[in-house]
PDB file of N, CA and C in Angstrom:
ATOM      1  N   UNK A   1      19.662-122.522  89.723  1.00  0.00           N
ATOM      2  CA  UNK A   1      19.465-121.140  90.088  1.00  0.00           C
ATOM      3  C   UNK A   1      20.753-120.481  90.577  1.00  0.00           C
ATOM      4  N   UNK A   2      21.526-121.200  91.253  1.00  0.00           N
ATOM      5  CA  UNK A   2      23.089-121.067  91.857  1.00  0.00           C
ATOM      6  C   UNK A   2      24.050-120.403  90.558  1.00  0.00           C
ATOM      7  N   UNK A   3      23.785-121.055  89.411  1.00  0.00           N
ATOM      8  CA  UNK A   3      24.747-120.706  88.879  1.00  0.00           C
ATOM      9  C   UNK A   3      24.470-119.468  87.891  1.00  0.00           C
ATOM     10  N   UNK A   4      22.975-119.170  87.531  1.00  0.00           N
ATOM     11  CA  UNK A   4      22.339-117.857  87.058  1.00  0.00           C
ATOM     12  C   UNK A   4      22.565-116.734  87.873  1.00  0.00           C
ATOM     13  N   UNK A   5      22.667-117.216  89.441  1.00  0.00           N
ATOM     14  CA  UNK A   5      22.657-115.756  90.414  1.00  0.00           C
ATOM     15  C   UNK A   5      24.377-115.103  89.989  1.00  0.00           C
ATOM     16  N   UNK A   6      25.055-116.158  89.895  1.00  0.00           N
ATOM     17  CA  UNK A   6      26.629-116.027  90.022  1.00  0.00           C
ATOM     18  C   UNK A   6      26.954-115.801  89.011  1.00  0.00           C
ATOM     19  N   UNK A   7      26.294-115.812  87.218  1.00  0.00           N
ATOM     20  CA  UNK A   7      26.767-115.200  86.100  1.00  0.00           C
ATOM     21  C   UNK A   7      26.191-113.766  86.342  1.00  0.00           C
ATOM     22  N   UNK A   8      25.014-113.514  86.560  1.00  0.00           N
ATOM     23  CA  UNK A   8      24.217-112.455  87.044  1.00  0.00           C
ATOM     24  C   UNK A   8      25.362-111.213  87.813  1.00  0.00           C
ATOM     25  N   UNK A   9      25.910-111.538  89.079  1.00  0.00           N
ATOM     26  CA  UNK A   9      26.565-111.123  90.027  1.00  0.00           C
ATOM     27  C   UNK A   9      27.758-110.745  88.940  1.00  0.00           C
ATOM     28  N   UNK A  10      28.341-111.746  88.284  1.00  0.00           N
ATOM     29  CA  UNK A  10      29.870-111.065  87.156  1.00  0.00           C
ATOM     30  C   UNK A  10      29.143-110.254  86.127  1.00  0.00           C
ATOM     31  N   UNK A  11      28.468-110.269  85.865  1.00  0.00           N
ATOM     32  CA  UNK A  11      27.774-109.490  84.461  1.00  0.00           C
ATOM     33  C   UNK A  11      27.787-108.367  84.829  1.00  0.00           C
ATOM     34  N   UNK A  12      26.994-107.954  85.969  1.00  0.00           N
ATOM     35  CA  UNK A  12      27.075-106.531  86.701  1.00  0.00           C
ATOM     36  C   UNK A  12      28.203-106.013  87.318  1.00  0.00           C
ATOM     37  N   UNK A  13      29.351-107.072  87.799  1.00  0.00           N
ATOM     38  CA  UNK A  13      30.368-106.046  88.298  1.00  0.00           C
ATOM     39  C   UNK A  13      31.431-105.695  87.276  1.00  0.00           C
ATOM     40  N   UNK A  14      31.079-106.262  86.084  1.00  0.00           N
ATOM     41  CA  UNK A  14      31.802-105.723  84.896  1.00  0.00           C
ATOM     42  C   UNK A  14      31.635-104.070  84.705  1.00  0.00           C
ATOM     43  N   UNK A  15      30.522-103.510  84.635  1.00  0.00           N
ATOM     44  CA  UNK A  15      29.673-102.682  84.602  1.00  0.00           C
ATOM     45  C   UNK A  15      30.248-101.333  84.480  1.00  0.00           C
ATOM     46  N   UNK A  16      30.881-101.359  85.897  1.00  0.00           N
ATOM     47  CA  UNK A  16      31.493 -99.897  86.592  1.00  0.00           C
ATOM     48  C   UNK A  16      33.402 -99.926  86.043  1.00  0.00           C
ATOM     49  N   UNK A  17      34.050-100.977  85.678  1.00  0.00           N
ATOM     50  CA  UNK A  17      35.048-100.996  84.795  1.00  0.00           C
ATOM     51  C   UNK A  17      35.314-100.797  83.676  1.00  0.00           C
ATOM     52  N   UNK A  18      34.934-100.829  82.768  1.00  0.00           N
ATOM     53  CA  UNK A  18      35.304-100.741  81.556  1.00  0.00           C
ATOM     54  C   UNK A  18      34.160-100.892  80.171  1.00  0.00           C
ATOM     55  N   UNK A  19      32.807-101.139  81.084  1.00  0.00           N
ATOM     56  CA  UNK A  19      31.891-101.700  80.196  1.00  0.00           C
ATOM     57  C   UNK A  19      31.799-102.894  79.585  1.00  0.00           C
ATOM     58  N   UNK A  20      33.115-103.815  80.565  1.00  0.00           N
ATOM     59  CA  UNK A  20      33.152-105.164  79.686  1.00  0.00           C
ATOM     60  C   UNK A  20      34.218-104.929  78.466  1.00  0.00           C
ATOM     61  N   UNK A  21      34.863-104.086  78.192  1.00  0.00           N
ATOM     62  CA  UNK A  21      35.646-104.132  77.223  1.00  0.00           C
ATOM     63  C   UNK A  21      37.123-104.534  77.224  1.00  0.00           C
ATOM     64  N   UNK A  22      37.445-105.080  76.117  1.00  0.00           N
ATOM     65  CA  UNK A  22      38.787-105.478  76.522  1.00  0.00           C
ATOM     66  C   UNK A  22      39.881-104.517  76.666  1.00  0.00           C
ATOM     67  N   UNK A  23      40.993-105.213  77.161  1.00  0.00           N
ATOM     68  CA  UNK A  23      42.460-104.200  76.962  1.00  0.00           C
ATOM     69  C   UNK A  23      42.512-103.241  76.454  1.00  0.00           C
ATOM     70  N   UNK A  24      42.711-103.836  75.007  1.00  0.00           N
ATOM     71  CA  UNK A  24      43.028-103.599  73.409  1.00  0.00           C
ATOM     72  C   UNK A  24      41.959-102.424  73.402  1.00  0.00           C
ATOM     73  N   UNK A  25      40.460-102.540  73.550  1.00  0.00           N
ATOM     74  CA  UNK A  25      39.149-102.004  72.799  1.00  0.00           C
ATOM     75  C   UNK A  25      39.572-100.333  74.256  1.00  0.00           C
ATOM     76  N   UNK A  26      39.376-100.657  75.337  1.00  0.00           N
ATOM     77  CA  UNK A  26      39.599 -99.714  76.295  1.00  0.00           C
ATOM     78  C   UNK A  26      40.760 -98.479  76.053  1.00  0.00           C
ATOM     79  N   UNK A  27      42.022 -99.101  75.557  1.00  0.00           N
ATOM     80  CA  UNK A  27      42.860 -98.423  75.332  1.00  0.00           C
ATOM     81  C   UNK A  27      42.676 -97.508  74.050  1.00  0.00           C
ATOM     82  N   UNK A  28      41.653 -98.528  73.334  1.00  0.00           N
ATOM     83  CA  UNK A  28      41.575 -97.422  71.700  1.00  0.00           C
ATOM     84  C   UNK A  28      40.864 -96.808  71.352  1.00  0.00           C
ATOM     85  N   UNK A  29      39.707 -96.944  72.908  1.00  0.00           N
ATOM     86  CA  UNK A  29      38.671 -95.693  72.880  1.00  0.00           C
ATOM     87  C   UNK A  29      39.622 -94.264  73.762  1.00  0.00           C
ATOM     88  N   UNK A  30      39.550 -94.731  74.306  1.00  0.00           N
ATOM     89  CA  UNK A  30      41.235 -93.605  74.858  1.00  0.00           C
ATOM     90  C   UNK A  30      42.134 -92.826  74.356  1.00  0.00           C
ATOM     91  N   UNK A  31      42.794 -93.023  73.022  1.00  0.00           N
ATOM     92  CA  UNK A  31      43.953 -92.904  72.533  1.00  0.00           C
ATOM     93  C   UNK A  31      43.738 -91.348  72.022  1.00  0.00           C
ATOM     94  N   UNK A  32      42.911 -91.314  71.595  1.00  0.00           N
ATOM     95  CA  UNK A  32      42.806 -89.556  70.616  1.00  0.00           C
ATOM     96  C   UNK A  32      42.455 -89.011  72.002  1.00  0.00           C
ATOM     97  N   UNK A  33      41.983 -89.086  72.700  1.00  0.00           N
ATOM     98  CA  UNK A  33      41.680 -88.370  73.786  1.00  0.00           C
ATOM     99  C   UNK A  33      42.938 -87.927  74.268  1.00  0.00           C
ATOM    100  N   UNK A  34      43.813 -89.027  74.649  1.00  0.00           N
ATOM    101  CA  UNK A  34      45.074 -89.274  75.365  1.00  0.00           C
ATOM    102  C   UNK A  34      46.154 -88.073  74.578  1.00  0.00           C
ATOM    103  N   UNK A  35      45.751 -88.018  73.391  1.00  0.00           N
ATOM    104  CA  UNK A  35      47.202 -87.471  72.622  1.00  0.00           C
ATOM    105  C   UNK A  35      46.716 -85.832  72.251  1.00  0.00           C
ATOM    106  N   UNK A  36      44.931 -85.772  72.129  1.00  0.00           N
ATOM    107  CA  UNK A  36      44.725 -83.925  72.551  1.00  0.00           C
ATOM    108  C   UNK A  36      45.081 -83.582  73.524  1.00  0.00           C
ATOM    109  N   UNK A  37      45.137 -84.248  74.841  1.00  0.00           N
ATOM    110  CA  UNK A  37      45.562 -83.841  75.903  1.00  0.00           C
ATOM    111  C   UNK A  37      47.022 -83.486  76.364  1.00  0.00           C
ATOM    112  N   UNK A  38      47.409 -84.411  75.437  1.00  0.00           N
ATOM    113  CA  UNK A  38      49.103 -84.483  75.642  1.00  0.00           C
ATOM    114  C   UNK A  38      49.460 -83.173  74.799  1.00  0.00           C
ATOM    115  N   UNK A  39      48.857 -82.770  73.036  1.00  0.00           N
ATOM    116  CA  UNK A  39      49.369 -81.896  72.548  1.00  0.00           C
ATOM    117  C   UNK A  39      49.308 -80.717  73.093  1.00  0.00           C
ATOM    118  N   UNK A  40      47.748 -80.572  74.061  1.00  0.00           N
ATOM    119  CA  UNK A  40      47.102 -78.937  74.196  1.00  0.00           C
ATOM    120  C   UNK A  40      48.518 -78.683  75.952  1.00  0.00           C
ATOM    121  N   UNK A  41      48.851 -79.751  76.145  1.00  0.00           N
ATOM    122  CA  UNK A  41      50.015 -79.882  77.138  1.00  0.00           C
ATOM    123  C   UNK A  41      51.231 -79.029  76.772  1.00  0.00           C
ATOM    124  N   UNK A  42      51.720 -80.041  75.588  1.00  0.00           N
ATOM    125  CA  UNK A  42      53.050 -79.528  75.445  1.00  0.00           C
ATOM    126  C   UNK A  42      53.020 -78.395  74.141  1.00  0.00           C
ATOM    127  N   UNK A  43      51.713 -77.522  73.670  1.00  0.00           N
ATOM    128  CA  UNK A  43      51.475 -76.731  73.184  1.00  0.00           C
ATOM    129  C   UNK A  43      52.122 -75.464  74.466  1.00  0.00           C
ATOM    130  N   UNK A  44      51.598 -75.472  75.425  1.00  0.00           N
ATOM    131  CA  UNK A  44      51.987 -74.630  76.226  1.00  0.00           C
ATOM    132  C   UNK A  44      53.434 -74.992  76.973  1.00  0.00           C
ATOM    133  N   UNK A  45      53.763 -75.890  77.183  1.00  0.00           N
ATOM    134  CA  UNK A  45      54.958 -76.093  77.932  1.00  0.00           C
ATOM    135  C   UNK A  45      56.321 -75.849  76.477  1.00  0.00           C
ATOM    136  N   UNK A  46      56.110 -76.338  75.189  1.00  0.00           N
ATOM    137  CA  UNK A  46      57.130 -76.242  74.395  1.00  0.00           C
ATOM    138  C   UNK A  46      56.739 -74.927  73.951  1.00  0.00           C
ATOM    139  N   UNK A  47      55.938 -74.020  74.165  1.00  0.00           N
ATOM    140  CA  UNK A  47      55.697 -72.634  73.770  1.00  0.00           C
ATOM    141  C   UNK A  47      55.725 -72.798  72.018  1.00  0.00           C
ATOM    142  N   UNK A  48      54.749 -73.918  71.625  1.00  0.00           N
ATOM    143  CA  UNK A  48      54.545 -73.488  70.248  1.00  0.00           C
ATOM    144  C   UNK A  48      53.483 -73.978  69.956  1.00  0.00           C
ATOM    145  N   UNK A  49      52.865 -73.815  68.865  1.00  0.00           N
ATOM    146  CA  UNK A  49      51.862 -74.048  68.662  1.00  0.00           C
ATOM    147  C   UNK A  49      51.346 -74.851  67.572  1.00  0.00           C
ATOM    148  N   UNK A  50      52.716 -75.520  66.910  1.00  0.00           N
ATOM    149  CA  UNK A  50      52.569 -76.827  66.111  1.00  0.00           C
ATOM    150  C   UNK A  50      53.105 -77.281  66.240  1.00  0.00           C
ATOM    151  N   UNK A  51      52.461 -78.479  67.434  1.00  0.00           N
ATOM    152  CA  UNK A  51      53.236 -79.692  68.079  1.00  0.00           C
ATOM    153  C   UNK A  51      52.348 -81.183  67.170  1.00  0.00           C
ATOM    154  N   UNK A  52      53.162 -82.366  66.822  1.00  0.00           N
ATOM    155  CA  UNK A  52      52.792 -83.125  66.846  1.00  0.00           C
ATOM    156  C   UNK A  52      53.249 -84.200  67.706  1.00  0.00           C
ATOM    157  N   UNK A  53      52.605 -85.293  68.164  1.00  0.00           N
ATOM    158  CA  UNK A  53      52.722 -86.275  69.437  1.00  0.00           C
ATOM    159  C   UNK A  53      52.336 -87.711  68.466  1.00  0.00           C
ATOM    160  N   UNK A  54      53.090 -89.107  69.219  1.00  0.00           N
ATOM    161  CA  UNK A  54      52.746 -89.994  68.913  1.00  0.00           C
ATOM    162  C   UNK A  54      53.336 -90.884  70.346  1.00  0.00           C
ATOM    163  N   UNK A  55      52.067 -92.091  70.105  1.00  0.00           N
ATOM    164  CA  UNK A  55      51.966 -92.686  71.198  1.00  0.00           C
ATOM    165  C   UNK A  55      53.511 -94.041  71.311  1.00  0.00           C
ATOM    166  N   UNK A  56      54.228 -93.573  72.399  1.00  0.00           N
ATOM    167  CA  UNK A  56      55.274 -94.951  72.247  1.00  0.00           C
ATOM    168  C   UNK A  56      55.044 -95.849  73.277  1.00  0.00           C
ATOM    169  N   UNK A  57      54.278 -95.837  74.049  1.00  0.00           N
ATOM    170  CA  UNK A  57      53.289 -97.697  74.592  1.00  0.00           C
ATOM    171  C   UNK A  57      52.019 -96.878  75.156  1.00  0.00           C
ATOM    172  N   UNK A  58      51.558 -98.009  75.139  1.00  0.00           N
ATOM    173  CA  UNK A  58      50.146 -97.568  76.423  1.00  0.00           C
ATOM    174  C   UNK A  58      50.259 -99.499  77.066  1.00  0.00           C
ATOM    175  N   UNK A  59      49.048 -98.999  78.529  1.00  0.00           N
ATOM    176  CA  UNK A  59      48.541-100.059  79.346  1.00  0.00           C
ATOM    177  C   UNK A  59      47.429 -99.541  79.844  1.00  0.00           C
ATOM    178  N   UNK A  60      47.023-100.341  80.782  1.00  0.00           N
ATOM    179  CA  UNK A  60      46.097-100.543  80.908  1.00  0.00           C
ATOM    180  C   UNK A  60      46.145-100.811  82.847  1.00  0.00           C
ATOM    181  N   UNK A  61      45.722 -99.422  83.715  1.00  0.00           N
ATOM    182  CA  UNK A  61      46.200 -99.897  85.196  1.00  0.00           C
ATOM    183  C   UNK A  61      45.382 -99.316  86.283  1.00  0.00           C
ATOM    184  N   UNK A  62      45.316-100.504  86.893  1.00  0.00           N
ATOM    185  CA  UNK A  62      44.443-100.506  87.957  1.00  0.00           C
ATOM    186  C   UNK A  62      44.485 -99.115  89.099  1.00  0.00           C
ATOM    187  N   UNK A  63      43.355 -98.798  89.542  1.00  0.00           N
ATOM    188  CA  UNK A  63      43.507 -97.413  90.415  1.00  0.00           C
ATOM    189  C   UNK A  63      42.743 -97.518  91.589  1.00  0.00           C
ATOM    190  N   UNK A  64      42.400 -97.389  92.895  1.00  0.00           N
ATOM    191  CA  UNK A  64      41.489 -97.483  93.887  1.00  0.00           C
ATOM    192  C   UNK A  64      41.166 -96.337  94.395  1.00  0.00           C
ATOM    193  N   UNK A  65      40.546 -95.205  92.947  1.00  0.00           N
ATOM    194  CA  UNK A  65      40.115 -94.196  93.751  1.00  0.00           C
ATOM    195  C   UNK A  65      38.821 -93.760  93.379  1.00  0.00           C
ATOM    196  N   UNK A  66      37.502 -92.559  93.753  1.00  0.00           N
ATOM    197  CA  UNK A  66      37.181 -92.142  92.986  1.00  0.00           C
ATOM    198  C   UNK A  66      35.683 -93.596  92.253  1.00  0.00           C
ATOM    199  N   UNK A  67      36.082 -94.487  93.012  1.00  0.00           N
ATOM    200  CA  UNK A  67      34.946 -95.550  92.696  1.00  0.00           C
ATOM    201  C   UNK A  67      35.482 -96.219  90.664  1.00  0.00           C
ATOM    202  N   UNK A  68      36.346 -96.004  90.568  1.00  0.00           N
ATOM    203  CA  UNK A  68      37.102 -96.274  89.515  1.00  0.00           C
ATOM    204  C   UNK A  68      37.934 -97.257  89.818  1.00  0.00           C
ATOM    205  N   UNK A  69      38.059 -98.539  88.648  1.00  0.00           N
ATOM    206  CA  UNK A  69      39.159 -99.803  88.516  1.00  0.00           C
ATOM    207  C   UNK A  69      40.388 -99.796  88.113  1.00  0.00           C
ATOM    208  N   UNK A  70      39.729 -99.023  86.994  1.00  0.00           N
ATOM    209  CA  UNK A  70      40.943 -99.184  85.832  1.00  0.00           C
ATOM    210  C   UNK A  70      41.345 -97.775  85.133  1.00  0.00           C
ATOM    211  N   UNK A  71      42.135 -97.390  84.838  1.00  0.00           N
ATOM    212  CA  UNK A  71      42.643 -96.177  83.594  1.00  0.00           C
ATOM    213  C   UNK A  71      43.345 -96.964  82.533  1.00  0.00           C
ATOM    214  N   UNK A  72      43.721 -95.723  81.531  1.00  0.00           N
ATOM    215  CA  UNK A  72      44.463 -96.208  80.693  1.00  0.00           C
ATOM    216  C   UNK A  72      45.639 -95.031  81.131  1.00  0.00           C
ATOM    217  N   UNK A  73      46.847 -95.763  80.899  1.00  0.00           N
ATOM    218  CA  UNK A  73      48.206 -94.784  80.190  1.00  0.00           C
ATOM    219  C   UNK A  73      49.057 -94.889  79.057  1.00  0.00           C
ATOM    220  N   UNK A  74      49.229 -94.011  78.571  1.00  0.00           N
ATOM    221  CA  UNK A  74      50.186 -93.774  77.248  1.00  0.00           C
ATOM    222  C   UNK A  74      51.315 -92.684  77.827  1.00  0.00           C
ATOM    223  N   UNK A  75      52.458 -93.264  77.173  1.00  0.00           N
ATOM    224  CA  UNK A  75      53.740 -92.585  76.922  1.00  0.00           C
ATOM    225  C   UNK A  75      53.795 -91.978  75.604  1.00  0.00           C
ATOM    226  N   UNK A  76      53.705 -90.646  75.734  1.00  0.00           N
ATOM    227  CA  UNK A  76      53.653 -90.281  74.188  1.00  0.00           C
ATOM    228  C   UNK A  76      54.769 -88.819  74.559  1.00  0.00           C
ATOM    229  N   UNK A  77      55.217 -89.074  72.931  1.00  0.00           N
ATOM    230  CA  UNK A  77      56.252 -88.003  73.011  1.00  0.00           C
ATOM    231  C   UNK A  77      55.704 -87.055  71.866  1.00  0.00           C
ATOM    232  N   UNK A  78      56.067 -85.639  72.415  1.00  0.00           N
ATOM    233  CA  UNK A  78      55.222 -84.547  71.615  1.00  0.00           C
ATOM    234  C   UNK A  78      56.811 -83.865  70.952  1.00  0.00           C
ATOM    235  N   UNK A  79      56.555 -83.390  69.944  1.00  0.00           N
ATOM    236  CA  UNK A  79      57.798 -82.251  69.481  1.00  0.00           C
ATOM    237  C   UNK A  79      56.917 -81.546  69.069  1.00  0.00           C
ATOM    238  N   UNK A  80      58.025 -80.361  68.840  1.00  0.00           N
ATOM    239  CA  UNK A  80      57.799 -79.569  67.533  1.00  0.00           C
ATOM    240  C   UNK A  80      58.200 -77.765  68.026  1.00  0.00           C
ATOM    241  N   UNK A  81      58.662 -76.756  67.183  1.00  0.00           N
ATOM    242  CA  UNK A  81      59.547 -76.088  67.090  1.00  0.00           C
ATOM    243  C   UNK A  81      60.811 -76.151  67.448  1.00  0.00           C
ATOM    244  N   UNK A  82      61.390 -77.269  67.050  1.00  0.00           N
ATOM    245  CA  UNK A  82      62.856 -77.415  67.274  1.00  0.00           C
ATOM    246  C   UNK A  82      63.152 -78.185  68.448  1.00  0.00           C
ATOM    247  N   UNK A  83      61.844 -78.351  69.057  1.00  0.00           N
ATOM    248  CA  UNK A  83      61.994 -79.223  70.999  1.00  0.00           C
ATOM    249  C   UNK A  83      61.097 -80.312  71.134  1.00  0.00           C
ATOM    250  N   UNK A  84      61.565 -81.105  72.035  1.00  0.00           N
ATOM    251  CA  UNK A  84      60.608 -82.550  72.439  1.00  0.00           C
ATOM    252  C   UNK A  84      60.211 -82.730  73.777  1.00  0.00           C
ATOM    253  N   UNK A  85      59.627 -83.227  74.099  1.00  0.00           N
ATOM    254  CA  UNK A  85      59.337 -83.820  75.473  1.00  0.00           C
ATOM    255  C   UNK A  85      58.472 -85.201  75.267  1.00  0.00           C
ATOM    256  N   UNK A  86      58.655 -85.595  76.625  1.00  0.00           N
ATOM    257  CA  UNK A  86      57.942 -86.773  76.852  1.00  0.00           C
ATOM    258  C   UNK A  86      56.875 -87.052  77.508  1.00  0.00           C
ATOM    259  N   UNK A  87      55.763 -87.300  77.855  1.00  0.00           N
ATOM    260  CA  UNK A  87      54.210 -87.153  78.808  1.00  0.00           C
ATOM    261  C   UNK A  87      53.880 -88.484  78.937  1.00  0.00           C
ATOM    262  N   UNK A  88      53.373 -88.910  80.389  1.00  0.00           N
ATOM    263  CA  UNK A  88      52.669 -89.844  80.601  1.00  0.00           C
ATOM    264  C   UNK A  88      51.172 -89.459  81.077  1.00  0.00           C
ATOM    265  N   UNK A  89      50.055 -89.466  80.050  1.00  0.00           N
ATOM    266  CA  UNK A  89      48.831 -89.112  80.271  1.00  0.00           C
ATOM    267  C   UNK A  89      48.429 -90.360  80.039  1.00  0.00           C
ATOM    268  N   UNK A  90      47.570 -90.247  81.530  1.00  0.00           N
ATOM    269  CA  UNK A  90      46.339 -91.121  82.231  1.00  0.00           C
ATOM    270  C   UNK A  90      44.921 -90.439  81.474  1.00  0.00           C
ATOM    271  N   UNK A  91      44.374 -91.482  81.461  1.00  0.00           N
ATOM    272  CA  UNK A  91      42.603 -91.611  80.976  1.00  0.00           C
ATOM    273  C   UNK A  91      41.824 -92.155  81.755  1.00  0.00           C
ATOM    274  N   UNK A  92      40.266 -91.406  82.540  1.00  0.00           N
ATOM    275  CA  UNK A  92      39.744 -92.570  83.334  1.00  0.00           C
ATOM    276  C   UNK A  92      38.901 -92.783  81.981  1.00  0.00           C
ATOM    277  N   UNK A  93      38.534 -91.936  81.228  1.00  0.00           N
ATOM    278  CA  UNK A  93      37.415 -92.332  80.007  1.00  0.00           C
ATOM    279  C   UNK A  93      37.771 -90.939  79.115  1.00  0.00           C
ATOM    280  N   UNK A  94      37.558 -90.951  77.494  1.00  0.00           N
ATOM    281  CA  UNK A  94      38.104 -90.391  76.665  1.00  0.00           C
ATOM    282  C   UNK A  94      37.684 -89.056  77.380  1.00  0.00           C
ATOM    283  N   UNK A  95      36.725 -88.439  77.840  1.00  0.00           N
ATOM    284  CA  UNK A  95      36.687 -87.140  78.241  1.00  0.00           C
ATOM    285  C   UNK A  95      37.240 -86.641  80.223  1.00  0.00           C
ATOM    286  N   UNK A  96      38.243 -87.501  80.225  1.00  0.00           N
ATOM    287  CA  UNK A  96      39.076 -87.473  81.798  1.00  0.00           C
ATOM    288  C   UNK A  96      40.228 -87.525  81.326  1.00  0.00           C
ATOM    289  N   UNK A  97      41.067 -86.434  80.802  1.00  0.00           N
ATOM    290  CA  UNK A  97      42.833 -87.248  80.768  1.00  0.00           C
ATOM    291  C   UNK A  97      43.452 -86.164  81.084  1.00  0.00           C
ATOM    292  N   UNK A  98      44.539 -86.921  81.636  1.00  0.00           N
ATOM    293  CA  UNK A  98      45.425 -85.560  82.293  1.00  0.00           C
ATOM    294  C   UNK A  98      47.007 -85.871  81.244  1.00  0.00           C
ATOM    295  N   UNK A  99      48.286 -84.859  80.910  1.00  0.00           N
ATOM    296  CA  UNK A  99      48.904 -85.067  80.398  1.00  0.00           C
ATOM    297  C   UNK A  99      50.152 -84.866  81.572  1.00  0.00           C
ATOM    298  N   UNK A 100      51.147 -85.806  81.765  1.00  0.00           N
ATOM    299  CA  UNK A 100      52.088 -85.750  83.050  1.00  0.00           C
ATOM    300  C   UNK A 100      53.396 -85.170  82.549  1.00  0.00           C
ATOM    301  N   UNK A 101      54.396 -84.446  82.307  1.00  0.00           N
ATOM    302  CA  UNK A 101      55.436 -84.002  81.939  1.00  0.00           C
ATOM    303  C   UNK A 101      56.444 -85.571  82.635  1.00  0.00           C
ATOM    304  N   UNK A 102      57.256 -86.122  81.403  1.00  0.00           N
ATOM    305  CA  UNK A 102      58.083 -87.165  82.034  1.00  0.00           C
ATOM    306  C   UNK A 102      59.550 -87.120  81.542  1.00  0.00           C
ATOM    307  N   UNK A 103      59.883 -85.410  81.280  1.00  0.00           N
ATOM    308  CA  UNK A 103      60.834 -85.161  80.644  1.00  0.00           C
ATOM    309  C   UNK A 103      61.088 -84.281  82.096  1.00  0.00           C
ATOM    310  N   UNK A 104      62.809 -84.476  82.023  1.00  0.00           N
ATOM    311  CA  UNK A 104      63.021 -83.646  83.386  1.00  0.00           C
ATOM    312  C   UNK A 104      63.555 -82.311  82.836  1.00  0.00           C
ATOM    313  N   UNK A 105      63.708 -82.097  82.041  1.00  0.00           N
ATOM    314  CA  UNK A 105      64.143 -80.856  81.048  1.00  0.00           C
ATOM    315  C   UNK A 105      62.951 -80.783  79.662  1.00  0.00           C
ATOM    316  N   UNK A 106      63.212 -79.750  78.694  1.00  0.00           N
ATOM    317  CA  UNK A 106      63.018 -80.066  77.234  1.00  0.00           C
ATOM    318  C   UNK A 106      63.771 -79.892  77.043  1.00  0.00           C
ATOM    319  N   UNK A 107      63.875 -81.198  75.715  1.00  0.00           N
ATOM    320  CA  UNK A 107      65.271 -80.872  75.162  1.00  0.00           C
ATOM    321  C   UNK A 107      64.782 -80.330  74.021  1.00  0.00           C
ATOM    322  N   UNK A 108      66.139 -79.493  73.723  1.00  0.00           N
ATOM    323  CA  UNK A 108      66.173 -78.641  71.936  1.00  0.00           C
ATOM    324  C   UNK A 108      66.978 -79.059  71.336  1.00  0.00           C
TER     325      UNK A 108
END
Protein backbone atom coordinates (compact mmCIF):
# COMPACT_ATOMS: atom_id res chain seq x y z
CA UNK A 1 0.00 0.00 0.00
CA UNK A 2 3.26 2.21 0.86
CA UNK A 3 4.37 2.19 -2.38
CA UNK A 4 0.79 2.92 -4.36
CA UNK A 5 0.28 5.97 -1.87
CA UNK A 6 3.88 7.30 -3.01
CA UNK A 7 3.37 6.70 -6.95
CA UNK A 8 -0.11 8.24 -6.28
CA UNK A 9 1.51 11.38 -4.36
CA UNK A 10 4.21 11.84 -7.77
CA UNK A 11 1.46 11.34 -10.28
CA UNK A 12 -0.42 14.29 -8.86
CA UNK A 13 2.35 16.65 -8.20
CA UNK A 14 3.25 16.35 -11.78
CA UNK A 15 -0.08 17.89 -12.45
CA UNK A 16 0.33 21.68 -11.75
CA UNK A 17 3.86 21.65 -13.89
CA UNK A 18 3.77 20.86 -17.05
CA UNK A 19 1.14 18.13 -17.32
CA UNK A 20 3.85 15.60 -17.11
CA UNK A 21 5.41 16.67 -20.24
CA UNK A 22 8.77 16.64 -21.19
CA UNK A 23 11.42 19.42 -21.92
CA UNK A 24 11.42 18.94 -25.54
CA UNK A 25 7.22 18.41 -25.72
CA UNK A 26 6.74 21.73 -23.18
CA UNK A 27 8.94 23.86 -25.14
CA UNK A 28 7.12 22.90 -28.54
CA UNK A 29 3.82 23.52 -27.29
CA UNK A 30 5.21 27.04 -26.57
CA UNK A 31 7.13 27.98 -29.52
CA UNK A 32 4.42 29.63 -32.00
CA UNK A 33 3.06 31.23 -29.12
CA UNK A 34 6.57 32.47 -28.12
CA UNK A 35 7.42 33.93 -31.64
CA UNK A 36 3.56 35.82 -32.17
CA UNK A 37 4.46 37.41 -29.23
CA UNK A 38 7.87 38.28 -30.05
CA UNK A 39 6.69 39.49 -33.73
CA UNK A 40 3.40 41.57 -32.52
CA UNK A 41 6.58 43.04 -30.13
CA UNK A 42 8.98 44.04 -32.46
CA UNK A 43 6.14 44.93 -35.02
CA UNK A 44 5.78 47.96 -32.86
CA UNK A 45 9.19 48.59 -31.49
CA UNK A 46 10.95 48.16 -35.23
CA UNK A 47 7.95 50.36 -36.51
CA UNK A 48 7.13 47.93 -39.32
CA UNK A 49 4.94 45.78 -40.08
CA UNK A 50 6.72 42.87 -41.85
CA UNK A 51 8.78 41.44 -39.35
CA UNK A 52 9.93 37.95 -39.46
CA UNK A 53 11.52 36.18 -36.14
CA UNK A 54 13.26 32.90 -35.60
CA UNK A 55 13.99 31.11 -32.55
CA UNK A 56 18.03 30.98 -31.65
CA UNK A 57 17.72 28.65 -28.26
CA UNK A 58 15.01 28.05 -25.91
CA UNK A 59 14.95 26.30 -22.14
CA UNK A 60 13.13 25.39 -20.02
CA UNK A 61 13.18 27.45 -16.20
CA UNK A 62 12.09 27.15 -13.07
CA UNK A 63 9.95 30.19 -11.43
CA UNK A 64 8.42 30.47 -7.73
CA UNK A 65 5.65 32.59 -8.47
CA UNK A 66 2.06 32.80 -9.13
CA UNK A 67 1.68 28.89 -7.98
CA UNK A 68 3.73 28.11 -11.22
CA UNK A 69 7.14 25.68 -11.61
CA UNK A 70 8.25 26.03 -14.68
CA UNK A 71 8.19 28.50 -17.98
CA UNK A 72 9.63 28.25 -21.07
CA UNK A 73 12.22 30.86 -22.74
CA UNK A 74 13.30 31.53 -26.20
CA UNK A 75 15.85 33.92 -27.60
CA UNK A 76 14.52 34.87 -30.78
CA UNK A 77 15.65 37.47 -33.07
CA UNK A 78 13.03 39.44 -35.12
CA UNK A 79 14.08 41.72 -38.31
CA UNK A 80 12.70 43.30 -40.87
CA UNK A 81 12.56 46.80 -42.63
CA UNK A 82 16.11 47.16 -42.80
CA UNK A 83 16.43 46.57 -38.62
CA UNK A 84 16.87 43.69 -36.05
CA UNK A 85 16.54 43.14 -32.59
CA UNK A 86 16.79 40.55 -30.18
CA UNK A 87 13.81 39.32 -27.44
CA UNK A 88 13.83 37.03 -24.68
CA UNK A 89 10.09 35.90 -24.37
CA UNK A 90 8.97 33.83 -21.45
CA UNK A 91 5.84 31.40 -21.69
CA UNK A 92 3.92 30.19 -18.60
CA UNK A 93 1.56 28.25 -21.28
CA UNK A 94 1.05 29.02 -25.10
CA UNK A 95 -1.64 31.68 -24.22
CA UNK A 96 0.84 33.64 -21.31
CA UNK A 97 3.97 35.07 -23.14
CA UNK A 98 5.54 38.12 -22.74
CA UNK A 99 8.26 39.35 -25.39
CA UNK A 100 11.54 41.05 -23.40
CA UNK A 101 13.59 43.56 -25.65
CA UNK A 102 17.42 42.07 -25.25
CA UNK A 103 18.80 44.44 -27.69
CA UNK A 104 20.18 47.58 -26.01
CA UNK A 105 19.70 49.58 -29.22
CA UNK A 106 18.11 48.45 -32.77
CA UNK A 107 20.35 48.02 -34.97
CA UNK A 108 19.89 49.15 -38.80
Amino acid sequence: MHLRSAFAALALSCLPLTGCMTDQEFLAQNQSAAIDATVSRARFELNCPDVTASVLSSKVTQVRFANMNNRTEYTVGARGCGRQAVYITYCLDPSTCNAISDTARVAE
